[in-house]
Each structure stands twice: as C-alpha cells, then as structure tokens.
N, C-alpha and C. Protein backbone atom coordinates (compact mmCIF):
# COMPACT_ATOMS: atom_id res chain seq x y z
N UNK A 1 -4.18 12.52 15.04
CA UNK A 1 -4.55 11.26 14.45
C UNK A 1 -3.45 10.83 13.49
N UNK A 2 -3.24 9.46 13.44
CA UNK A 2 -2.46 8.82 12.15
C UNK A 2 -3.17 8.31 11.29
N UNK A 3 -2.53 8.51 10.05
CA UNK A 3 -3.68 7.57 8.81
C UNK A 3 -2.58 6.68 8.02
N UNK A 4 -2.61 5.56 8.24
CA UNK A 4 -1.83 4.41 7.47
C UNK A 4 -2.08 4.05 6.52
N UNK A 5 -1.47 4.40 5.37
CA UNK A 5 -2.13 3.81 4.00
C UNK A 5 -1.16 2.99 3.11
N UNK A 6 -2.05 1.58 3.21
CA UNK A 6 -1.17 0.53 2.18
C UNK A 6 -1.62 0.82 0.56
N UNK A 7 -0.51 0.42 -0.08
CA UNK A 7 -0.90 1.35 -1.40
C UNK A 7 0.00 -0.24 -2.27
N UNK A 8 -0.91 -0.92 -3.10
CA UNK A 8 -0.46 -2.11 -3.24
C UNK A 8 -0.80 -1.49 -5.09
N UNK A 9 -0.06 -3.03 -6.21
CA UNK A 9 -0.63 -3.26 -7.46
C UNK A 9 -1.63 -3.98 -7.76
N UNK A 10 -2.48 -3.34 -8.55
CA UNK A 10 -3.72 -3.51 -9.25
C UNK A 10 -3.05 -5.20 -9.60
N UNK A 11 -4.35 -6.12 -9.06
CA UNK A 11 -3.58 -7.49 -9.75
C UNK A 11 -3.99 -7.67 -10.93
N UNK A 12 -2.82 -8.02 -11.92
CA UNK A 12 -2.82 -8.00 -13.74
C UNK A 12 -2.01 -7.00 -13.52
N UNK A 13 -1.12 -6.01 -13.00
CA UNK A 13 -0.13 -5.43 -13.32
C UNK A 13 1.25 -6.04 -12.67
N UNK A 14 2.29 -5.97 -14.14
CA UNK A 14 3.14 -6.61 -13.51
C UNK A 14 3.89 -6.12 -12.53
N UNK A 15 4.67 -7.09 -11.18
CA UNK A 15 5.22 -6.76 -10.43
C UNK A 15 6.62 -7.16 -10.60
N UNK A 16 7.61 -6.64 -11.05
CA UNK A 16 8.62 -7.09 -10.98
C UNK A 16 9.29 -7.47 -10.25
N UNK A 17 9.51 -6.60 -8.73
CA UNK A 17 9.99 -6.31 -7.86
C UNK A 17 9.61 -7.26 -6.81
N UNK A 18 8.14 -7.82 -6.88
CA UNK A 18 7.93 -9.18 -6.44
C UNK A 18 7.98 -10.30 -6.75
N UNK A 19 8.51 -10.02 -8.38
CA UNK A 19 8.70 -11.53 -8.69
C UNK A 19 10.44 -11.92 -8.24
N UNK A 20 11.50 -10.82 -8.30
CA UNK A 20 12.92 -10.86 -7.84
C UNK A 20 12.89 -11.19 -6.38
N UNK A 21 11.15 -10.84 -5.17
CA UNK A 21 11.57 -11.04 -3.73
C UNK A 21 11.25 -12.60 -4.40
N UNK A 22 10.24 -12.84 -4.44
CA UNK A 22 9.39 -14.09 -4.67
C UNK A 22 10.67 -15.36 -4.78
N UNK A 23 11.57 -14.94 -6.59
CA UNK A 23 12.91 -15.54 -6.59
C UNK A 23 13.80 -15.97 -5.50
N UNK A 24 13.85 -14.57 -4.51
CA UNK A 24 15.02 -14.52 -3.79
C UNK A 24 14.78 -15.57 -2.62
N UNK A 25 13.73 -15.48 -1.98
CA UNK A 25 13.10 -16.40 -1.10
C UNK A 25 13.38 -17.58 -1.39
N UNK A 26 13.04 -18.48 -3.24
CA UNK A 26 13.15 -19.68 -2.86
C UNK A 26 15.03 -19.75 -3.16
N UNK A 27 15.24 -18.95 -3.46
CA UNK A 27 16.75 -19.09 -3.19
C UNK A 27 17.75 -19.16 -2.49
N UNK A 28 16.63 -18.72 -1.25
CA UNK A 28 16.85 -18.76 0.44
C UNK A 28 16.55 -19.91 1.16
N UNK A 29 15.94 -20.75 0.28
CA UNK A 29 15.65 -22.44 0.80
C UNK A 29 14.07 -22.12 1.54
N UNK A 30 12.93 -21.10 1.43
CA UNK A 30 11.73 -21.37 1.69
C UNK A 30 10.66 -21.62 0.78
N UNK A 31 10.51 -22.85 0.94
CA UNK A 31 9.78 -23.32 -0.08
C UNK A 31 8.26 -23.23 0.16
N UNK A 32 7.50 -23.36 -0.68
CA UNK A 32 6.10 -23.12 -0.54
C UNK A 32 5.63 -21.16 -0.94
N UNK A 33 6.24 -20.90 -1.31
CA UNK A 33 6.22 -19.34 -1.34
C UNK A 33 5.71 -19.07 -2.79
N UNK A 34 4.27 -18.53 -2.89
CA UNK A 34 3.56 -18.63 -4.12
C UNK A 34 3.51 -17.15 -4.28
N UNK A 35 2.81 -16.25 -5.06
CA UNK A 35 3.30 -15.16 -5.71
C UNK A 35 3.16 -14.52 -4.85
N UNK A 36 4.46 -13.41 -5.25
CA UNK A 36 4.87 -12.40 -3.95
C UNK A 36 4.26 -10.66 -4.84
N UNK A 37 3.40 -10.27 -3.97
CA UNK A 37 3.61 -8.80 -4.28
C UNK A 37 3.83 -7.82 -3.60
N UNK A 38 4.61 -6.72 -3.58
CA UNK A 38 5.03 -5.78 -3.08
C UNK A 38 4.52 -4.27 -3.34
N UNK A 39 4.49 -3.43 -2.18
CA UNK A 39 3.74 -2.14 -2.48
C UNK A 39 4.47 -1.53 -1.10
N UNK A 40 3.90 -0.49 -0.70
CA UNK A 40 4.29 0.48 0.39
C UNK A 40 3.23 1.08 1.08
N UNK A 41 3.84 1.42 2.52
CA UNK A 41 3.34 1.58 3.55
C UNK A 41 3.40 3.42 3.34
N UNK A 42 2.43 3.94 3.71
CA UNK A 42 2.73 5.55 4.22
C UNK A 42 1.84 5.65 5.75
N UNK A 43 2.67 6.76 6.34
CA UNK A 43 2.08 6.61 7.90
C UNK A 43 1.84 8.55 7.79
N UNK A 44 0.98 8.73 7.58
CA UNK A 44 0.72 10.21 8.31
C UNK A 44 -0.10 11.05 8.98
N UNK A 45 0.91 11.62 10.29
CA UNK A 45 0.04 12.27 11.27
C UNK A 45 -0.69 13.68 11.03
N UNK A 46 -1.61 13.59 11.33
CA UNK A 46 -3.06 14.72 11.06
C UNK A 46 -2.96 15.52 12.20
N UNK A 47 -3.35 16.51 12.16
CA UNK A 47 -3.60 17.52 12.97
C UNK A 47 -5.36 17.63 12.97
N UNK A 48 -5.81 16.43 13.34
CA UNK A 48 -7.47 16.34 13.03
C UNK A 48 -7.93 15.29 13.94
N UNK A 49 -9.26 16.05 14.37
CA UNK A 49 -9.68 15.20 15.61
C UNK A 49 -10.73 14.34 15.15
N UNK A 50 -11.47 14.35 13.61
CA UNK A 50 -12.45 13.44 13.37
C UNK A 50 -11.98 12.72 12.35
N UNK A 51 -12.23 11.75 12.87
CA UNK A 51 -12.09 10.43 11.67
C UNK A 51 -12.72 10.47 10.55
N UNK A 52 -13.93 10.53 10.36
CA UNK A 52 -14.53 11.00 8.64
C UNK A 52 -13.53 12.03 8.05
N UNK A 53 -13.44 13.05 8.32
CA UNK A 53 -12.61 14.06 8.01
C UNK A 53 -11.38 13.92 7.55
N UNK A 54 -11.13 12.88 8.36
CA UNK A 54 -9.15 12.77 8.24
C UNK A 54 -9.45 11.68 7.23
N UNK A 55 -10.38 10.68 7.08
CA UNK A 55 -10.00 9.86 6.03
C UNK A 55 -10.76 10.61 4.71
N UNK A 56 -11.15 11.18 4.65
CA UNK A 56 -11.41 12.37 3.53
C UNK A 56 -10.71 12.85 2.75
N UNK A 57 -9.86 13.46 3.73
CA UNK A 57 -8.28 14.24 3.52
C UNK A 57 -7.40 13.58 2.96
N UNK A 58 -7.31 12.18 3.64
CA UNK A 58 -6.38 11.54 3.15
C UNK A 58 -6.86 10.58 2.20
N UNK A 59 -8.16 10.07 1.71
CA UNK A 59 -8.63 10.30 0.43
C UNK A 59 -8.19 10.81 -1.00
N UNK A 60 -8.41 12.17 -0.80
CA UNK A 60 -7.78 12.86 -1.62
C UNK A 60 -6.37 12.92 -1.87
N UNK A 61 -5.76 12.69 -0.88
CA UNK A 61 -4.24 12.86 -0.53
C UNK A 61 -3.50 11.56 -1.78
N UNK A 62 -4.35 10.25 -1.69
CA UNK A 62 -4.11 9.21 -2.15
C UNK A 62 -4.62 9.38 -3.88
N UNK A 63 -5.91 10.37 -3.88
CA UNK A 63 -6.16 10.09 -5.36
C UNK A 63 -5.40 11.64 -6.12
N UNK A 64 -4.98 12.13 -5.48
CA UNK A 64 -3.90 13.24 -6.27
C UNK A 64 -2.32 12.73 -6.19
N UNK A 65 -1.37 12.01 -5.36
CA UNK A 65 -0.25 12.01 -4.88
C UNK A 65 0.42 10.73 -4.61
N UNK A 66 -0.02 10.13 -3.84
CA UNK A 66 0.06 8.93 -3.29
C UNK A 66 -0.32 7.91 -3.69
N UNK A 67 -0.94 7.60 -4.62
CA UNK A 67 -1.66 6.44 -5.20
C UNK A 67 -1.38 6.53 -6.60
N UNK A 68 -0.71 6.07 -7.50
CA UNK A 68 -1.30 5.95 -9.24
C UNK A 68 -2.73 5.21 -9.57
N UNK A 69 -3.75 5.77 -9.35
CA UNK A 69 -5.24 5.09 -9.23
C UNK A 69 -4.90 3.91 -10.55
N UNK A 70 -4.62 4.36 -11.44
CA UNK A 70 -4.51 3.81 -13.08
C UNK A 70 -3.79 2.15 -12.58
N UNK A 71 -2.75 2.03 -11.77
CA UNK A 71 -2.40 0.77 -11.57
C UNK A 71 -2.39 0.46 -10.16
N UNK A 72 -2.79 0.73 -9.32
CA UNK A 72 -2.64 0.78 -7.97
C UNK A 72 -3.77 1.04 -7.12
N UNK A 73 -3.88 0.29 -6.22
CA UNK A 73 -5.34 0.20 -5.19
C UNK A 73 -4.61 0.76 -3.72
N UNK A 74 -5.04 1.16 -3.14
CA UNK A 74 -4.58 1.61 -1.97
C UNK A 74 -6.13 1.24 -0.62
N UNK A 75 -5.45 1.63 0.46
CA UNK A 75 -6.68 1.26 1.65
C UNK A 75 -5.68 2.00 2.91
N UNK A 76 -6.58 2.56 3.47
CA UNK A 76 -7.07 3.68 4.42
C UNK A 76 -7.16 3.14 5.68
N UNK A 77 -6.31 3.05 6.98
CA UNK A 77 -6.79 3.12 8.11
C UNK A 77 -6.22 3.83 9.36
N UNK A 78 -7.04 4.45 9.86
CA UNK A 78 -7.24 5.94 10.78
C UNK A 78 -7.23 5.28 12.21
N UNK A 79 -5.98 5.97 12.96
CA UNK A 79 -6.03 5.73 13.85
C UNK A 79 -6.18 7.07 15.19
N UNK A 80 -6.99 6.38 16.26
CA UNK A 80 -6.79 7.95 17.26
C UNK A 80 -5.34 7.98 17.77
C-alpha cells in the first residue's frame, strides 16, 4: 500500500515561503493570484494489506515526525 500525506500550515500561521511564490507569480505577469500557501507532499509505501491499519500507522507517523501538529494540519490518503 501507499499512504500520501499532504502536510499544509495551520491558517493564521505565517507563510513566508508563499507569500515570495505568491510575489513571484505576479511578477511573472499572472494576475488574479490571491494567497498562495505552500506545504509538502510525503508518499510512503507500507508493507500492509489493510487500510485502517496503514492509516493508523501513518497516523502516528504524522503526529510524532511528520507533522508539527502545533502549526500544521496534515491529511491522509491510502492507496491499494
């Protein structure tokens, strides 16, 4: 199994890093481009055949490692 987890900022925390893409864009001549935020992708393969299980795992995976819970929301999806 794979478990894809987007791991974004808590909104009210600042994003810097989206406000420099956000910048860069209209500096690129696309206009209409209203606030940009940025976060990261993680992709990882399980050695697990049930889906409750694996998003369990990777649950935990996110609230020890992968996630700063304190400013950061993350979301979970399990693929066969």
């Amino acid at each position: 199994m794979k478990a894809i987890v987007h791991v974004t900022l808590k909104s009210g925390v600042l994003d810097p890093q989206g406000k420099a893409i956000g910048h860069a864009l209209g500096s690129l001549g696309f206009d209409g481009v209203g606030e940009v935020r940025q976060g990261k992708v993680i992709e990882i393969d399980l050695a697990e055949s049930d889906p409750a299980r694996a998003e369990t795992t990777v649950k935990s995976m996110c609230e020890k490692l992968l996630a700063n819970t304190v400013i950061e929301n993350y979301a979970i999806r399990i693929e066969a």
